[in-house]
PDB file of N, CA and C in Angstrom:
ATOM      1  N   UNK A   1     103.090 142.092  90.651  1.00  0.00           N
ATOM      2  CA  UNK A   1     102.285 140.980  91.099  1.00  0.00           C
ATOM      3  C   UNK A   1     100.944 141.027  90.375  1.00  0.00           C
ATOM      4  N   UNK A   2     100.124 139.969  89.615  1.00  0.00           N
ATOM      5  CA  UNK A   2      99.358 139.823  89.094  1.00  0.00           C
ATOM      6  C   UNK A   2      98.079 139.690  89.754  1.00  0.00           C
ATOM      7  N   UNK A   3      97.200 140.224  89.701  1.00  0.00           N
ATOM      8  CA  UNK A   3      96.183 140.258  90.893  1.00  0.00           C
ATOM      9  C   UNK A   3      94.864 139.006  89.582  1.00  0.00           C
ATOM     10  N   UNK A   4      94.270 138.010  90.290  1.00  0.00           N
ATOM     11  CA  UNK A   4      93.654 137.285  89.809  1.00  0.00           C
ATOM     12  C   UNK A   4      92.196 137.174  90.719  1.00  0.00           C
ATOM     13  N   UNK A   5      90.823 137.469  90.009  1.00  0.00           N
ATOM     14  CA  UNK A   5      89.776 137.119  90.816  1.00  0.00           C
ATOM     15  C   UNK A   5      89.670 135.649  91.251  1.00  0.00           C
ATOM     16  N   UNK A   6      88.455 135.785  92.523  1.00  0.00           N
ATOM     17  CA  UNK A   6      88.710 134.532  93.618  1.00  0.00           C
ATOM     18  C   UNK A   6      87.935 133.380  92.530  1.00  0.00           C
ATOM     19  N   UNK A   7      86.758 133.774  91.450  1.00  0.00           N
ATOM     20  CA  UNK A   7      86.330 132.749  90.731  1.00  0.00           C
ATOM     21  C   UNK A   7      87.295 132.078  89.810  1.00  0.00           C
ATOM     22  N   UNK A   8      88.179 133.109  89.001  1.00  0.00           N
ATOM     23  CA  UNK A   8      89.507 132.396  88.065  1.00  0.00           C
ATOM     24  C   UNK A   8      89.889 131.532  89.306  1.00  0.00           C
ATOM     25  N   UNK A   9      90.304 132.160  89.984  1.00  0.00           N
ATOM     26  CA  UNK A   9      91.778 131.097  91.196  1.00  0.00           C
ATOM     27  C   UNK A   9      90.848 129.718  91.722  1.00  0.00           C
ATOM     28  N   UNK A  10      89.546 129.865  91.644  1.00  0.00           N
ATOM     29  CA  UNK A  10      88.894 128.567  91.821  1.00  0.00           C
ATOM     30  C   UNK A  10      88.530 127.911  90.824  1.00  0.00           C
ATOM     31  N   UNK A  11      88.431 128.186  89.731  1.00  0.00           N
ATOM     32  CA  UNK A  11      87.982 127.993  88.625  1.00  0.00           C
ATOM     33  C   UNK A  11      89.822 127.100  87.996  1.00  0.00           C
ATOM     34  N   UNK A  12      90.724 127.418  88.377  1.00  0.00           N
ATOM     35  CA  UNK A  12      91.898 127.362  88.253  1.00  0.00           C
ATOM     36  C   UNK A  12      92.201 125.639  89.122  1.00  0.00           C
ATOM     37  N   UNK A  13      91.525 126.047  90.375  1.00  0.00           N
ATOM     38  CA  UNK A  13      92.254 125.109  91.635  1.00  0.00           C
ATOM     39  C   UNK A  13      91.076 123.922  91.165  1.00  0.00           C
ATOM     40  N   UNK A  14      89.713 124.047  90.910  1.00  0.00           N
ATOM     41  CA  UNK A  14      89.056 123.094  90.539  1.00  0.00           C
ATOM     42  C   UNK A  14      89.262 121.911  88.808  1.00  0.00           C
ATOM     43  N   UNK A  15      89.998 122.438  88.394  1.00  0.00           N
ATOM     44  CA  UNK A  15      90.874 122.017  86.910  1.00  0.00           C
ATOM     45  C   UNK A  15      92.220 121.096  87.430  1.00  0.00           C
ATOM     46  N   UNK A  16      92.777 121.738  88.633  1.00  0.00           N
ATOM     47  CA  UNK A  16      94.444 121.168  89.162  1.00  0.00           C
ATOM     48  C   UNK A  16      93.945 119.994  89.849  1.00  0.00           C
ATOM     49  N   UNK A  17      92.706 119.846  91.040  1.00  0.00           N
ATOM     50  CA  UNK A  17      92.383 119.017  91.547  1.00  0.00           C
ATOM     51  C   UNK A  17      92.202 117.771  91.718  1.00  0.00           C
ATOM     52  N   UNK A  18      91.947 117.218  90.194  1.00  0.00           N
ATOM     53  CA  UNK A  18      91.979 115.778  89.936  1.00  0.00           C
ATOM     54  C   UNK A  18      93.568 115.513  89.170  1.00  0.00           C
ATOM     55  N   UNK A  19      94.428 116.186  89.402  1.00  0.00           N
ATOM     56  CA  UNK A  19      95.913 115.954  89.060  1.00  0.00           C
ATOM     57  C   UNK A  19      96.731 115.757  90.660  1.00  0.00           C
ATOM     58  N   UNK A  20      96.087 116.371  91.327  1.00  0.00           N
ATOM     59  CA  UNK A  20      96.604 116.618  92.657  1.00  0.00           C
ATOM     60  C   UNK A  20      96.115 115.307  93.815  1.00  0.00           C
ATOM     61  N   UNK A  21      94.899 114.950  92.949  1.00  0.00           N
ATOM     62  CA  UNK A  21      94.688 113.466  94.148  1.00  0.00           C
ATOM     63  C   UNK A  21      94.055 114.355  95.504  1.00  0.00           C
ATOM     64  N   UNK A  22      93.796 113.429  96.153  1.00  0.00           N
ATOM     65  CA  UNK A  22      93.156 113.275  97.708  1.00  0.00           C
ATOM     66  C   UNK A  22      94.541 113.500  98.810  1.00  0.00           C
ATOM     67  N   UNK A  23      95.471 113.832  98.849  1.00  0.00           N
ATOM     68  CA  UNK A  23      96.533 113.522  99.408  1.00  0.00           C
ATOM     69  C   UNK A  23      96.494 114.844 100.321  1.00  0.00           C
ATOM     70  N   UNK A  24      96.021 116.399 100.199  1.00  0.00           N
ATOM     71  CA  UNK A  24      96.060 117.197 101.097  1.00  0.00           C
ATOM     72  C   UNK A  24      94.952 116.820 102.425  1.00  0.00           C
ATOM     73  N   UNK A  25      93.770 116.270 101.214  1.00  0.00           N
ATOM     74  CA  UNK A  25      92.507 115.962 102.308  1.00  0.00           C
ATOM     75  C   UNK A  25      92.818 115.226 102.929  1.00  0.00           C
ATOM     76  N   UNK A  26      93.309 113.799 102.577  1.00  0.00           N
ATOM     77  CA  UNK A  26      93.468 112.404 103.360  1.00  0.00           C
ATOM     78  C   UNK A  26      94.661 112.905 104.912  1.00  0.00           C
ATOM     79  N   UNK A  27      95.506 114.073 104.237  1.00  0.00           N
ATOM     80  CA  UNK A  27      96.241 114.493 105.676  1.00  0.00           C
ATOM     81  C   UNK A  27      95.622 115.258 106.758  1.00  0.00           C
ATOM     82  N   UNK A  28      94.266 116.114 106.227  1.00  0.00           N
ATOM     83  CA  UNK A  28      94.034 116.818 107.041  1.00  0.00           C
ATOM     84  C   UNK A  28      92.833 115.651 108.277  1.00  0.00           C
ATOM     85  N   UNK A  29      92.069 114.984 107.263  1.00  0.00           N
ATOM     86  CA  UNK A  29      91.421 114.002 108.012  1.00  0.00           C
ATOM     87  C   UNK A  29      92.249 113.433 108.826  1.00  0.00           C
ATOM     88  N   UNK A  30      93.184 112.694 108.602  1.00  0.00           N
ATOM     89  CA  UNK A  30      94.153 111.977 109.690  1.00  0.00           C
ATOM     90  C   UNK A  30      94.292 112.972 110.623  1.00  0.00           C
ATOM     91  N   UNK A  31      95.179 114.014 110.489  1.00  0.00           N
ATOM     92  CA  UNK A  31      95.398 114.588 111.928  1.00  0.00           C
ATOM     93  C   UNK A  31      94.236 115.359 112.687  1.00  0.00           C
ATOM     94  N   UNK A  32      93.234 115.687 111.774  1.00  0.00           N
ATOM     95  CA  UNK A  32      91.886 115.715 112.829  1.00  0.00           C
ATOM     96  C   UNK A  32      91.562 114.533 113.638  1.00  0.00           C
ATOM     97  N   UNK A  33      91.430 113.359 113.106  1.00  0.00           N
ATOM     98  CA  UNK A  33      91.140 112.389 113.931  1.00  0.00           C
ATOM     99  C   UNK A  33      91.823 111.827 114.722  1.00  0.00           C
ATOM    100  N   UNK A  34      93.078 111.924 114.409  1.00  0.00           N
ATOM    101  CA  UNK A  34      94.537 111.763 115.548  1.00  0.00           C
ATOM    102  C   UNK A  34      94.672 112.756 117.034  1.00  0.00           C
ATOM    103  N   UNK A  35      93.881 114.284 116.586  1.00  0.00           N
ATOM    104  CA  UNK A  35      93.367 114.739 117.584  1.00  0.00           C
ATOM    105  C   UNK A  35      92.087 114.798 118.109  1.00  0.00           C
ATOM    106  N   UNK A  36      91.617 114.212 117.452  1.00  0.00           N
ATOM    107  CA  UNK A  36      90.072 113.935 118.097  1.00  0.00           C
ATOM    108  C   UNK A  36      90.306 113.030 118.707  1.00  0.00           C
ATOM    109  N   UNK A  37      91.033 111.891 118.348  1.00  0.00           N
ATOM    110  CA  UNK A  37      90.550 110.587 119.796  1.00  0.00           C
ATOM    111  C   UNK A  37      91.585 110.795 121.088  1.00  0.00           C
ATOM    112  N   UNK A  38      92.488 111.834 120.914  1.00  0.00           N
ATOM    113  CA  UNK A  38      93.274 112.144 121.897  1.00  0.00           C
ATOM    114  C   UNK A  38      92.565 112.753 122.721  1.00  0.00           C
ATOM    115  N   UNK A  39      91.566 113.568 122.394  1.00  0.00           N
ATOM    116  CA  UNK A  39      90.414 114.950 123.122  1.00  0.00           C
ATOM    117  C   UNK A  39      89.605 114.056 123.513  1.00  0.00           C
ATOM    118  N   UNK A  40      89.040 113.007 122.904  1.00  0.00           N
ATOM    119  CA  UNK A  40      87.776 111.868 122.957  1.00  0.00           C
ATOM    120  C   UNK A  40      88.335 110.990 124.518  1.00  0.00           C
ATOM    121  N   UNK A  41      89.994 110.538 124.390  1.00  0.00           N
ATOM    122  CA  UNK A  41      90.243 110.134 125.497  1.00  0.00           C
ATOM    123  C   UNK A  41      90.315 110.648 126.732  1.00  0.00           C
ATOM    124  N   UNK A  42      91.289 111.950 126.837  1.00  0.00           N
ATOM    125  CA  UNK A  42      90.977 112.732 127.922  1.00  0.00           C
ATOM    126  C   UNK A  42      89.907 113.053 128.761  1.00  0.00           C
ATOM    127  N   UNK A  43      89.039 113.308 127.461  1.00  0.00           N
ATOM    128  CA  UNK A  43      87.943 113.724 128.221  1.00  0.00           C
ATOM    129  C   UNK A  43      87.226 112.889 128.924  1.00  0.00           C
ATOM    130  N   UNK A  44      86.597 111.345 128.546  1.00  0.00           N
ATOM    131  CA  UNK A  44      86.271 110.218 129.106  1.00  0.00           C
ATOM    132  C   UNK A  44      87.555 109.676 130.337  1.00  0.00           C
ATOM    133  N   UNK A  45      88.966 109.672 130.077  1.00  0.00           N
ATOM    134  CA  UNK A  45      89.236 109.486 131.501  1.00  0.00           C
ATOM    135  C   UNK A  45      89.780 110.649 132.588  1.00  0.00           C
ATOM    136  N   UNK A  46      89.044 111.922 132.274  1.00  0.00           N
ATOM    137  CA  UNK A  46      89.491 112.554 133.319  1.00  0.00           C
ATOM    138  C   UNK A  46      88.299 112.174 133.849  1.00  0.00           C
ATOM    139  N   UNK A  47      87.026 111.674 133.812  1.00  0.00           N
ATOM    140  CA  UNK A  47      86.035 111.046 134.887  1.00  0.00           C
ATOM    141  C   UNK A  47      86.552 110.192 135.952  1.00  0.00           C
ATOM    142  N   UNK A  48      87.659 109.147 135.552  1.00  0.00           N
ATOM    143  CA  UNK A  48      87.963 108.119 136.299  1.00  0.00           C
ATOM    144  C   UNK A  48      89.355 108.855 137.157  1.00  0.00           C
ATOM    145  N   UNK A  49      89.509 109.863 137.415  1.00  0.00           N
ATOM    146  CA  UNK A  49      90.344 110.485 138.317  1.00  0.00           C
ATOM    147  C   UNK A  49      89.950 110.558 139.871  1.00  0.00           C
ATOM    148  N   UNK A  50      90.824 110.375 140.821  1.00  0.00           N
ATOM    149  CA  UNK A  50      90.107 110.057 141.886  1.00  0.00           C
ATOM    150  C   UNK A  50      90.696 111.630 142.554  1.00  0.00           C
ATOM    151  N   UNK A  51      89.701 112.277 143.282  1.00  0.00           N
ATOM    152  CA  UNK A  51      89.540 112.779 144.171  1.00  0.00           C
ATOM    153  C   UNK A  51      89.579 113.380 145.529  1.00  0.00           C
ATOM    154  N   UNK A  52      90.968 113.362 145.466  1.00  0.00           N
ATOM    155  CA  UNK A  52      91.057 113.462 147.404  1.00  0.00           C
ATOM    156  C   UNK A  52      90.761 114.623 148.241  1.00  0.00           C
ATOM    157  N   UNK A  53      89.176 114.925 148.895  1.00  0.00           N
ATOM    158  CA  UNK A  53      89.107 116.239 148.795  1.00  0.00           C
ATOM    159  C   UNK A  53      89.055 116.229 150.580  1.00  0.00           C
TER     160      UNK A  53
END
């Protein structure tokens, strides 16, 4: 196994990057925000839960 420093392997991944497109980022944004407004909802309607104490 070839052991490679972390500046080559970035130095490497920053060269591949504009071949590779936006397509890992654009997924990770989506499912952050797919769980953010799920967390965003919960949390605003567990206020409107009623109470029977």
């Amino acid at each position: 196994m070839e052991h490679s420093s972390g500046a080559a392997w970035l130095a490497e991944a920053a060269n591949a990057a504009p071949q590779q497109g936006s397509g890992d980022l654009l997924r990770v944004v989506l499912i952050v925000m797919f769980f953010g407004c799920i967390l965003t909802a919960w949390f605003l309607l567990r206020g409107y839960r009623q109470k029977d104490d």
